[in-house]
PDB file of N, CA and C in Angstrom:
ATOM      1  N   UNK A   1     -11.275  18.984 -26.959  1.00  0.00           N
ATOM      2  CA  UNK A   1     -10.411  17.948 -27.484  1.00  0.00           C
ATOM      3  C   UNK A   1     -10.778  17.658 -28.937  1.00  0.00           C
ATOM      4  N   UNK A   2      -9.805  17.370 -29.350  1.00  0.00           N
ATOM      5  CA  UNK A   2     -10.217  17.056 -31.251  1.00  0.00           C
ATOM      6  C   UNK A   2     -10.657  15.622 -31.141  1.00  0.00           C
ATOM      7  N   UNK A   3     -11.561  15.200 -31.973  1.00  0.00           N
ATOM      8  CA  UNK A   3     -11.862  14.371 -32.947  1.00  0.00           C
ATOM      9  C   UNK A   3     -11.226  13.048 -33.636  1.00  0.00           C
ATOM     10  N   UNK A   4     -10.254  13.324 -33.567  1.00  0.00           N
ATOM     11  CA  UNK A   4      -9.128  12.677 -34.032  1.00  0.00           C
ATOM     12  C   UNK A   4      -8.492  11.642 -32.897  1.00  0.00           C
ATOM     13  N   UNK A   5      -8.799  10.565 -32.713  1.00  0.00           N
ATOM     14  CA  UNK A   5      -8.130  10.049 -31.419  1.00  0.00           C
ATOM     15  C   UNK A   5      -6.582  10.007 -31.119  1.00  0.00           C
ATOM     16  N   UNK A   6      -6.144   9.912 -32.303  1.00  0.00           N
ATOM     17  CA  UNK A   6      -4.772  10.508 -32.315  1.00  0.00           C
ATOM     18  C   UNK A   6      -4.366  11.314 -31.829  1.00  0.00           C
ATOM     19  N   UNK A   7      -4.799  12.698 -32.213  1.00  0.00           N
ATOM     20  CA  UNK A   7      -4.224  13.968 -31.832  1.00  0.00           C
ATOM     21  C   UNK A   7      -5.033  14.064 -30.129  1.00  0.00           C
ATOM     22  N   UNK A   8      -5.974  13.381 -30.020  1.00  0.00           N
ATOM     23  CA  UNK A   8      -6.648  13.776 -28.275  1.00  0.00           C
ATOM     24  C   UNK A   8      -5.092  12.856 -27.661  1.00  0.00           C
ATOM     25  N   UNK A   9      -4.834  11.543 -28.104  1.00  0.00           N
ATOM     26  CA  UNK A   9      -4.082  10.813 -27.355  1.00  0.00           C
ATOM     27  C   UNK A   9      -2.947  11.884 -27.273  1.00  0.00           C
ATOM     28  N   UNK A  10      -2.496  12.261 -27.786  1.00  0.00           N
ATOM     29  CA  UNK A  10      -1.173  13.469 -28.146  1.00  0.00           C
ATOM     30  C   UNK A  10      -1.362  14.346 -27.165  1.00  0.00           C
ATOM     31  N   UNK A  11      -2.210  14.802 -27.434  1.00  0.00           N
ATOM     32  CA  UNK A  11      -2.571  15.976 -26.227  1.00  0.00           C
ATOM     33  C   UNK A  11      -2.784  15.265 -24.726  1.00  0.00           C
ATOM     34  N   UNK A  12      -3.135  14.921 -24.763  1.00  0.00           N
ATOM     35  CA  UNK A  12      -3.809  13.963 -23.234  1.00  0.00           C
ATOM     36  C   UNK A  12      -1.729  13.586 -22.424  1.00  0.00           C
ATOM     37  N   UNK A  13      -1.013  13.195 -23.012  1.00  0.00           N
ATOM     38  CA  UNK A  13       0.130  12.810 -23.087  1.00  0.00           C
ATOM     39  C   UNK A  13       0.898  14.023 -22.558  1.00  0.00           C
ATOM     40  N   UNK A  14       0.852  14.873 -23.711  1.00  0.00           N
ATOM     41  CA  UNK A  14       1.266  16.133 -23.359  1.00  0.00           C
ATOM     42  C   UNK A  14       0.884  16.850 -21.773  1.00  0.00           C
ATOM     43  N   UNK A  15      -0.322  16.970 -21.928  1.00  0.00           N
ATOM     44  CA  UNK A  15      -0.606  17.461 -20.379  1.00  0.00           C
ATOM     45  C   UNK A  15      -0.372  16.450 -19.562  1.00  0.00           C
ATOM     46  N   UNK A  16      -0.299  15.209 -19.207  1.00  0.00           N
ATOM     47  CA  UNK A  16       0.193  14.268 -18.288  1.00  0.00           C
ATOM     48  C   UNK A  16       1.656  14.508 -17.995  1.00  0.00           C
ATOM     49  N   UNK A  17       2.188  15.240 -19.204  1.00  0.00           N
ATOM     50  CA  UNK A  17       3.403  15.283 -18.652  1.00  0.00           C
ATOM     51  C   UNK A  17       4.043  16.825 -18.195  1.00  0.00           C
ATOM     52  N   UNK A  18       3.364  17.480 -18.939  1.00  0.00           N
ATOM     53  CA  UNK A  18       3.188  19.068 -18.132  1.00  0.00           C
ATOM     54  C   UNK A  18       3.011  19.331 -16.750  1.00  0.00           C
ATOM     55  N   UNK A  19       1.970  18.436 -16.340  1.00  0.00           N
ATOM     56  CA  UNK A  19       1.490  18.070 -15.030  1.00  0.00           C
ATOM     57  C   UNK A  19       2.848  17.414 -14.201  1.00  0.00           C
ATOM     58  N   UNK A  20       3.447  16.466 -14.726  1.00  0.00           N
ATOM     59  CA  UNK A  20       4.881  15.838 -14.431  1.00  0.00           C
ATOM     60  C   UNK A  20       5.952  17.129 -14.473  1.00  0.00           C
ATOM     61  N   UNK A  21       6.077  17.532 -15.209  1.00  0.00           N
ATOM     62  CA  UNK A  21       7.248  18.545 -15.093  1.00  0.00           C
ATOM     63  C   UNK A  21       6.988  19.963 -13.832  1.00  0.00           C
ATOM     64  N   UNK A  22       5.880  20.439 -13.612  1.00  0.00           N
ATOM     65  CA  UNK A  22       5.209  20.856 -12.354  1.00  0.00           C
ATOM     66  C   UNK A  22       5.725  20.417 -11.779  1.00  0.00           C
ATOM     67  N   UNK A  23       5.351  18.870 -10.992  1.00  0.00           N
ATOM     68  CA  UNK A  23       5.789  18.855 -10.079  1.00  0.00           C
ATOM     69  C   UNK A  23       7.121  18.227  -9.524  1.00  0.00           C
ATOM     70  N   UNK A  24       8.260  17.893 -10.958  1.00  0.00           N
ATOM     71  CA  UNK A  24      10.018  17.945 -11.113  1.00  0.00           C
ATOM     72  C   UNK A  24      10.089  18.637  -9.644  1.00  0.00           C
ATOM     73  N   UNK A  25       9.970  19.710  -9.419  1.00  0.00           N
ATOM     74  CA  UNK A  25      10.804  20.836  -8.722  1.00  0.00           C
ATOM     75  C   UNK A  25      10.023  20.515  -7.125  1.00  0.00           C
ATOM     76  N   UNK A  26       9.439  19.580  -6.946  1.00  0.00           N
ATOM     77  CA  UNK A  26       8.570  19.247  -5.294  1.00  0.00           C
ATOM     78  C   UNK A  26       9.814  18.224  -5.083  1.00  0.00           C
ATOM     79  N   UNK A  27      10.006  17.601  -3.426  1.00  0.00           N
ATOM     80  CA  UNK A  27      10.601  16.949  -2.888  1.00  0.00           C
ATOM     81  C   UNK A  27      10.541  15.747  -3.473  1.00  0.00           C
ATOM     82  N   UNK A  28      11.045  14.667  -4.021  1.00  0.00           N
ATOM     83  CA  UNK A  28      11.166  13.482  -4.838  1.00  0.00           C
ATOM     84  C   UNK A  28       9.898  12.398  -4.183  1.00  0.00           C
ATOM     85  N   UNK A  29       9.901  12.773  -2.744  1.00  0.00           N
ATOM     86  CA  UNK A  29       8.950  11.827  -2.497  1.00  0.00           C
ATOM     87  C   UNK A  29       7.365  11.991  -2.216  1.00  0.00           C
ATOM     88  N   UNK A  30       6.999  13.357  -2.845  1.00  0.00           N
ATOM     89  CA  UNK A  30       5.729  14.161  -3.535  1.00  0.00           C
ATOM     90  C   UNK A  30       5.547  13.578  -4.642  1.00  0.00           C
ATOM     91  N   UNK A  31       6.620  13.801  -5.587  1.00  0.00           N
ATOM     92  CA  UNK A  31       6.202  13.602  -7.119  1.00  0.00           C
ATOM     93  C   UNK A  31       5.050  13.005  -7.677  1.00  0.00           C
ATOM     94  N   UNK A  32       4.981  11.760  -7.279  1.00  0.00           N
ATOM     95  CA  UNK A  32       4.242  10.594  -7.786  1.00  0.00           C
ATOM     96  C   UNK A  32       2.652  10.806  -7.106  1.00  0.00           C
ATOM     97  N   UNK A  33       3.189  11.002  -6.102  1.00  0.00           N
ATOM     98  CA  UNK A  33       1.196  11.116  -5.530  1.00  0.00           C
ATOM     99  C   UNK A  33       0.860  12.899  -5.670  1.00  0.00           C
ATOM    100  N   UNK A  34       1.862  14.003  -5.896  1.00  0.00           N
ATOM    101  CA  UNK A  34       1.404  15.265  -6.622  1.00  0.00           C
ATOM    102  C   UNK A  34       1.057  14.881  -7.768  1.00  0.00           C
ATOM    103  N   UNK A  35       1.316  14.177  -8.681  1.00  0.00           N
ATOM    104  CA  UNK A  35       0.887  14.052 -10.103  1.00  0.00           C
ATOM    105  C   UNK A  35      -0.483  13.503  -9.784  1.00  0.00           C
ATOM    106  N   UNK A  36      -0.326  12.542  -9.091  1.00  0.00           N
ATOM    107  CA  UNK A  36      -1.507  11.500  -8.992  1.00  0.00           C
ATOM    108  C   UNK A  36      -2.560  12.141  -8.402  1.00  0.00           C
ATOM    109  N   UNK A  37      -2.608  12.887  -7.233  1.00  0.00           N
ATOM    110  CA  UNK A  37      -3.408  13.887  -6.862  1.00  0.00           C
ATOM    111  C   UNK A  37      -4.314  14.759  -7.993  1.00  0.00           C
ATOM    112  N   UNK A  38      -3.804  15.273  -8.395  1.00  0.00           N
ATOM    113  CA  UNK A  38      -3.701  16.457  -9.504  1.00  0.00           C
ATOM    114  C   UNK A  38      -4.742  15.831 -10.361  1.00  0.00           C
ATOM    115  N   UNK A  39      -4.129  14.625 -10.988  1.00  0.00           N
ATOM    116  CA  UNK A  39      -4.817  13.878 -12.065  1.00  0.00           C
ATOM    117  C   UNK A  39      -6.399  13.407 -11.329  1.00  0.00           C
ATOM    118  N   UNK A  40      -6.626  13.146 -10.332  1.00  0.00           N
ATOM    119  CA  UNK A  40      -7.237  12.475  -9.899  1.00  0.00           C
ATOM    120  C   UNK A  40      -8.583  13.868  -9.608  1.00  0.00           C
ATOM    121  N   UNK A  41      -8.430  14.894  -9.150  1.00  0.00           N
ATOM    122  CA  UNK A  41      -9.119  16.186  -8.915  1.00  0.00           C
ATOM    123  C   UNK A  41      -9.534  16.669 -10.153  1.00  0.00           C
ATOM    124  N   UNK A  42      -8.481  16.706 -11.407  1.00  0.00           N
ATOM    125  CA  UNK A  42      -8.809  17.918 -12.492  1.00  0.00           C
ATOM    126  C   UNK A  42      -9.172  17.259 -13.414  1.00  0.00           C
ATOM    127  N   UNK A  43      -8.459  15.815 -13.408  1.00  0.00           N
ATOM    128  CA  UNK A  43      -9.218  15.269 -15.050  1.00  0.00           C
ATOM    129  C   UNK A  43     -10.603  14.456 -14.872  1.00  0.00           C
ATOM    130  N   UNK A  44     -11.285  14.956 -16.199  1.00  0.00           N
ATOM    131  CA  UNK A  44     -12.563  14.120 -16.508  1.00  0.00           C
ATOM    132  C   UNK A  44     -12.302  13.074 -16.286  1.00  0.00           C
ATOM    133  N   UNK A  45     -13.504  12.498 -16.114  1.00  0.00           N
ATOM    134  CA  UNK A  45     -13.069  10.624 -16.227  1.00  0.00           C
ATOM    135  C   UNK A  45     -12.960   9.948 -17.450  1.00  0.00           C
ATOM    136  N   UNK A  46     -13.778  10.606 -18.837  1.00  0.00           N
ATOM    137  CA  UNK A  46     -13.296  10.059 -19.657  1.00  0.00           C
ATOM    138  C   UNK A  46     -12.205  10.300 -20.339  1.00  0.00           C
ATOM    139  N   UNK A  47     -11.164  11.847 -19.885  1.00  0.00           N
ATOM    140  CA  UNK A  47      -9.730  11.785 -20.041  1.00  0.00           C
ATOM    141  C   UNK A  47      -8.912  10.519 -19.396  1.00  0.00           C
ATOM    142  N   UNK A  48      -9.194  10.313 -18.035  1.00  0.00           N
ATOM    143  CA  UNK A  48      -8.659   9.411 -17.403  1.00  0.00           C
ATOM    144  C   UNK A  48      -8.651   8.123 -17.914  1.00  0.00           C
ATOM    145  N   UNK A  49     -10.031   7.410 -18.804  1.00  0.00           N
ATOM    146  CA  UNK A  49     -10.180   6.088 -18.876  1.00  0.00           C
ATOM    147  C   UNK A  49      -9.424   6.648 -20.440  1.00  0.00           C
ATOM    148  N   UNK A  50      -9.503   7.170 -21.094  1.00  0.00           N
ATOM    149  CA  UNK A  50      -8.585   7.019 -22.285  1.00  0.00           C
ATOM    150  C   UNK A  50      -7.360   7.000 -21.954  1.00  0.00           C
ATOM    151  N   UNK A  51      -6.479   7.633 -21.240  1.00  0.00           N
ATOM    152  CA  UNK A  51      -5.373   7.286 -20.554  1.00  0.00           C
ATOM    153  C   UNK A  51      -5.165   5.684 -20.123  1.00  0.00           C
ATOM    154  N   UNK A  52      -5.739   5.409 -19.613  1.00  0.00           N
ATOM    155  CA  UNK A  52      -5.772   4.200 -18.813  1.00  0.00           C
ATOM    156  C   UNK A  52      -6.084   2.904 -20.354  1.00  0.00           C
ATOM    157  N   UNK A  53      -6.727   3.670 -21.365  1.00  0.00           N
ATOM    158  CA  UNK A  53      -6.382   2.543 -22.745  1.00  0.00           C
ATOM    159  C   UNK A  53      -5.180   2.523 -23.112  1.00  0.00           C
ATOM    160  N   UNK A  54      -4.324   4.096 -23.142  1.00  0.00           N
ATOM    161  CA  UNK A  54      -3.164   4.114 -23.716  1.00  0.00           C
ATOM    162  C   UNK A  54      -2.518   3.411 -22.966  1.00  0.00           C
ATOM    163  N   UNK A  55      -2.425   3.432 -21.619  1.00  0.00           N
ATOM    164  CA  UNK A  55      -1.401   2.348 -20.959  1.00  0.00           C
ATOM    165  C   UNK A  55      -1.309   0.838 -21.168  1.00  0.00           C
ATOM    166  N   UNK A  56      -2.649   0.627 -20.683  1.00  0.00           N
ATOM    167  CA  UNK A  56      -2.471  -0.545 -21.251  1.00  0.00           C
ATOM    168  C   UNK A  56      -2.317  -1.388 -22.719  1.00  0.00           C
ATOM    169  N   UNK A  57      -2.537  -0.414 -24.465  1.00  0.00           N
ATOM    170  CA  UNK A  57      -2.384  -1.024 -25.269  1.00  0.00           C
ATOM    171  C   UNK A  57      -0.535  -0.485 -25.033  1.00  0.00           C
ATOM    172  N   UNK A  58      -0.042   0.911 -24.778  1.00  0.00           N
ATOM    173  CA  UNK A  58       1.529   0.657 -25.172  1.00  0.00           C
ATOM    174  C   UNK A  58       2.500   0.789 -24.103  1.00  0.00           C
ATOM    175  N   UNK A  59       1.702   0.003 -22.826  1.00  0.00           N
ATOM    176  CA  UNK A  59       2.550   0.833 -21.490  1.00  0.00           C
ATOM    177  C   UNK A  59       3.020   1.887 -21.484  1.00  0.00           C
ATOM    178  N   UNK A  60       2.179   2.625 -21.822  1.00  0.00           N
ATOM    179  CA  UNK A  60       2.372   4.046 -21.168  1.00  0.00           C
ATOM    180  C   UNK A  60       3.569   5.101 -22.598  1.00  0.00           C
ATOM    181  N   UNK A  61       3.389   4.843 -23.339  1.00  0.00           N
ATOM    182  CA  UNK A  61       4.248   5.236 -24.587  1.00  0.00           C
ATOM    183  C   UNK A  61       4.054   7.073 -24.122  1.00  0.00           C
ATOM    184  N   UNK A  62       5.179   7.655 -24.474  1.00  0.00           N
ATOM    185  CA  UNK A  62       5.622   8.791 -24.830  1.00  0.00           C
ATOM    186  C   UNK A  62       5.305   9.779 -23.104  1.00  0.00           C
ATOM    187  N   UNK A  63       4.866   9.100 -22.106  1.00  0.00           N
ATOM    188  CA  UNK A  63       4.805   9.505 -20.719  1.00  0.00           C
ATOM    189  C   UNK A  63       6.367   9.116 -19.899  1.00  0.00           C
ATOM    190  N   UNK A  64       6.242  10.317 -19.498  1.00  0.00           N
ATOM    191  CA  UNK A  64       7.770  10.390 -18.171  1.00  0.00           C
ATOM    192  C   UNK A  64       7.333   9.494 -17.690  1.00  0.00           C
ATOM    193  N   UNK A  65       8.533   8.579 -16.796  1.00  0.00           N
ATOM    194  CA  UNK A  65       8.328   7.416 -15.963  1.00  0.00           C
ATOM    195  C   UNK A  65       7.545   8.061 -14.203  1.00  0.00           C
ATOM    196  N   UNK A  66       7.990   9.054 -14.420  1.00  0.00           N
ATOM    197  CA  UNK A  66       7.092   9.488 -12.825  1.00  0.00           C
ATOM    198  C   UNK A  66       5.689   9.661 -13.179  1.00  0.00           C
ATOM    199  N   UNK A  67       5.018   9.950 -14.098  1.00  0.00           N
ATOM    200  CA  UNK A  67       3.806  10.263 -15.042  1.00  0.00           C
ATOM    201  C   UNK A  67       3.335   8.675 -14.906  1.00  0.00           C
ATOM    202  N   UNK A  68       3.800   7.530 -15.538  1.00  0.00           N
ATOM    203  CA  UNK A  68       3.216   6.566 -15.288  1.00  0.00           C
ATOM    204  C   UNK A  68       3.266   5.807 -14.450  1.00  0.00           C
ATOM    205  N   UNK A  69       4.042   5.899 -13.623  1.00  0.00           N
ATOM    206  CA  UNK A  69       3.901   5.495 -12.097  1.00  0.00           C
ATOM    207  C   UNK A  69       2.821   6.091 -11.620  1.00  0.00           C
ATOM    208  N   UNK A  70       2.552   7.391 -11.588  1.00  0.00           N
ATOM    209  CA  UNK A  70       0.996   8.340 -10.804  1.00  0.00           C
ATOM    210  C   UNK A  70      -0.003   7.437 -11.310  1.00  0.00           C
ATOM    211  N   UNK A  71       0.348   7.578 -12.420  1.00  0.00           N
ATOM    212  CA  UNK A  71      -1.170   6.493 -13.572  1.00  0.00           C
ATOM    213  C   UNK A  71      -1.074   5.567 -12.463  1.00  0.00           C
ATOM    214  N   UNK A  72      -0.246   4.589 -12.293  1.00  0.00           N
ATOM    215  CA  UNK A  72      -0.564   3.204 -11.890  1.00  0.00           C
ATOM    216  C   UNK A  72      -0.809   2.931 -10.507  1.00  0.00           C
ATOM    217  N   UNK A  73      -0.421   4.361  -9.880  1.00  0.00           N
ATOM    218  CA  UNK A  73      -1.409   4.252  -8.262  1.00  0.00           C
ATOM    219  C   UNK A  73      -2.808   5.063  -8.202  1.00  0.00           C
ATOM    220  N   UNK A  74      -3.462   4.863  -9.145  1.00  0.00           N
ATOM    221  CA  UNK A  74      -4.368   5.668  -9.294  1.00  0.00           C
ATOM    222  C   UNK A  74      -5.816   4.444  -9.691  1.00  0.00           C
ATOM    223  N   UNK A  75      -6.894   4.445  -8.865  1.00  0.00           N
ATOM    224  CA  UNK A  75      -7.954   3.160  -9.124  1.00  0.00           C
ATOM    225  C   UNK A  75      -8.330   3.521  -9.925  1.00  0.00           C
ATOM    226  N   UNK A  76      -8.618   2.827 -11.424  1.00  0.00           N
ATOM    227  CA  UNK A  76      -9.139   2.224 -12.462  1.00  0.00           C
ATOM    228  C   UNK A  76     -10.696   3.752 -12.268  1.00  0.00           C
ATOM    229  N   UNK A  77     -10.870   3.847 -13.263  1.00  0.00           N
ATOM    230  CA  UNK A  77     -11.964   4.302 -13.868  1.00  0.00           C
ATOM    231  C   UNK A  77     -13.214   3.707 -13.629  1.00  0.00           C
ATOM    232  N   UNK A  78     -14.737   3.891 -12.980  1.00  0.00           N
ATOM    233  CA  UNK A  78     -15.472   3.354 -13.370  1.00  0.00           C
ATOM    234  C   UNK A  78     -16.278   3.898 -14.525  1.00  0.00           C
ATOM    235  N   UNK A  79     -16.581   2.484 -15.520  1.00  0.00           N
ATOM    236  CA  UNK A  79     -16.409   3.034 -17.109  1.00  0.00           C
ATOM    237  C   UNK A  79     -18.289   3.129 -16.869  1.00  0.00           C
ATOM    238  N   UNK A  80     -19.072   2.856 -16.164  1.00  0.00           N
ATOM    239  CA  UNK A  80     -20.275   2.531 -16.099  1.00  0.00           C
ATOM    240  C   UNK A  80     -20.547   4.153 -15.648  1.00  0.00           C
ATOM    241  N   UNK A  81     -20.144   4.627 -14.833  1.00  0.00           N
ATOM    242  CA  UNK A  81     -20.554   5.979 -14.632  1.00  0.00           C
ATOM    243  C   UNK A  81     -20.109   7.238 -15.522  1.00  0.00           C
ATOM    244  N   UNK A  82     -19.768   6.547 -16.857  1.00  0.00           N
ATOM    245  CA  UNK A  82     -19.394   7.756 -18.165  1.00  0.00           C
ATOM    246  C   UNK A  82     -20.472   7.881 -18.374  1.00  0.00           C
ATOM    247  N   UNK A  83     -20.705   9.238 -18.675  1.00  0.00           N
ATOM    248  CA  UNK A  83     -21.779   8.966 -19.810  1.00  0.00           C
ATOM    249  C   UNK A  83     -20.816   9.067 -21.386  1.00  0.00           C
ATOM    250  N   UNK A  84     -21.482   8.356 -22.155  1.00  0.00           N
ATOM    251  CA  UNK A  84     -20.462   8.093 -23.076  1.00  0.00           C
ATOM    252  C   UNK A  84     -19.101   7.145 -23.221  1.00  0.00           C
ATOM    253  N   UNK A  85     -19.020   6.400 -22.629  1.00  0.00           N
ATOM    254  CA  UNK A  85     -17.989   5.668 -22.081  1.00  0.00           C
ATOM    255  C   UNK A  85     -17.000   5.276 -22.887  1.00  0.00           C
ATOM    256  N   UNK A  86     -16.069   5.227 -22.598  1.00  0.00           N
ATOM    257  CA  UNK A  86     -15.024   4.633 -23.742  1.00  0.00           C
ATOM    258  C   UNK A  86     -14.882   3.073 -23.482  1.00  0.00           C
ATOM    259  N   UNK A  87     -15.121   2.352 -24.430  1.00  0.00           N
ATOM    260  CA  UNK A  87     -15.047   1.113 -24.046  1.00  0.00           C
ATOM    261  C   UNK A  87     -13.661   0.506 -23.437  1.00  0.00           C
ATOM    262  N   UNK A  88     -13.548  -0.124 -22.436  1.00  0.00           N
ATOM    263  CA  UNK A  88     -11.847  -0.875 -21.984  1.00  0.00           C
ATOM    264  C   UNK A  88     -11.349  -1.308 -23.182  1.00  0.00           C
ATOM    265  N   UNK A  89      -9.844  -1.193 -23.140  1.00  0.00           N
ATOM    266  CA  UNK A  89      -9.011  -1.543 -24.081  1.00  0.00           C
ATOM    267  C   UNK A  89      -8.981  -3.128 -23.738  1.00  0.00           C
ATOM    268  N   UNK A  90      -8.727  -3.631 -25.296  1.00  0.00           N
ATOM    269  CA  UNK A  90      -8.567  -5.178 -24.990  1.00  0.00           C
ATOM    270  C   UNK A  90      -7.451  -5.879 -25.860  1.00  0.00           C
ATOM    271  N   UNK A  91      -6.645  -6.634 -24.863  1.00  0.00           N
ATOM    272  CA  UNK A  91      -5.554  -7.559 -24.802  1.00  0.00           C
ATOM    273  C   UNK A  91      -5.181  -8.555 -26.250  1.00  0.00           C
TER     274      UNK A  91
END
């Protein structure tokens, strides 16, 4: 991942929704927990808790609505078991 929190957020986005377009073509009532699945097995946790900043500073900006629905059935990050942690986004 780059350096740039920008361009990681970009990318991170991108594959959240790559991951979303996958699973377009499953039965409608897969979608949301295939994404969520998926996300939950393959991504790091500190992909995940940066995700989980982007949502909450822009609800979920530039993610398919089935993409952030997966996000939002998905339990919170524990930020204590990063190493390196990204600090929680704040309000």
């Amino acid at each position: 991942m780059s350096h740039d929190p920008e361009e990681t957020m970009r990318r991170l986005v991108y594959m959240a929704n790559q991951i979303g377009t996958f699973f377009d073509a499953q039965r409608k009532e897969t979608v949301v927990p295939g994404i969520a699945g998926h996300i939950e097995k393959f991504w790091d946790p500190r992909m995940r808790a940066r995700m989980e900043d982007h949502i909450a500073k822009t609800d979920g900006q530039g993610l398919k609505p089935h993409v952030l629905e997966a996000f939002r059935t998905l339990k919170p990050v524990s930020r204590t078991a990063i190493p390196h942690a990204v600090a929680p986004a704040h309000h």
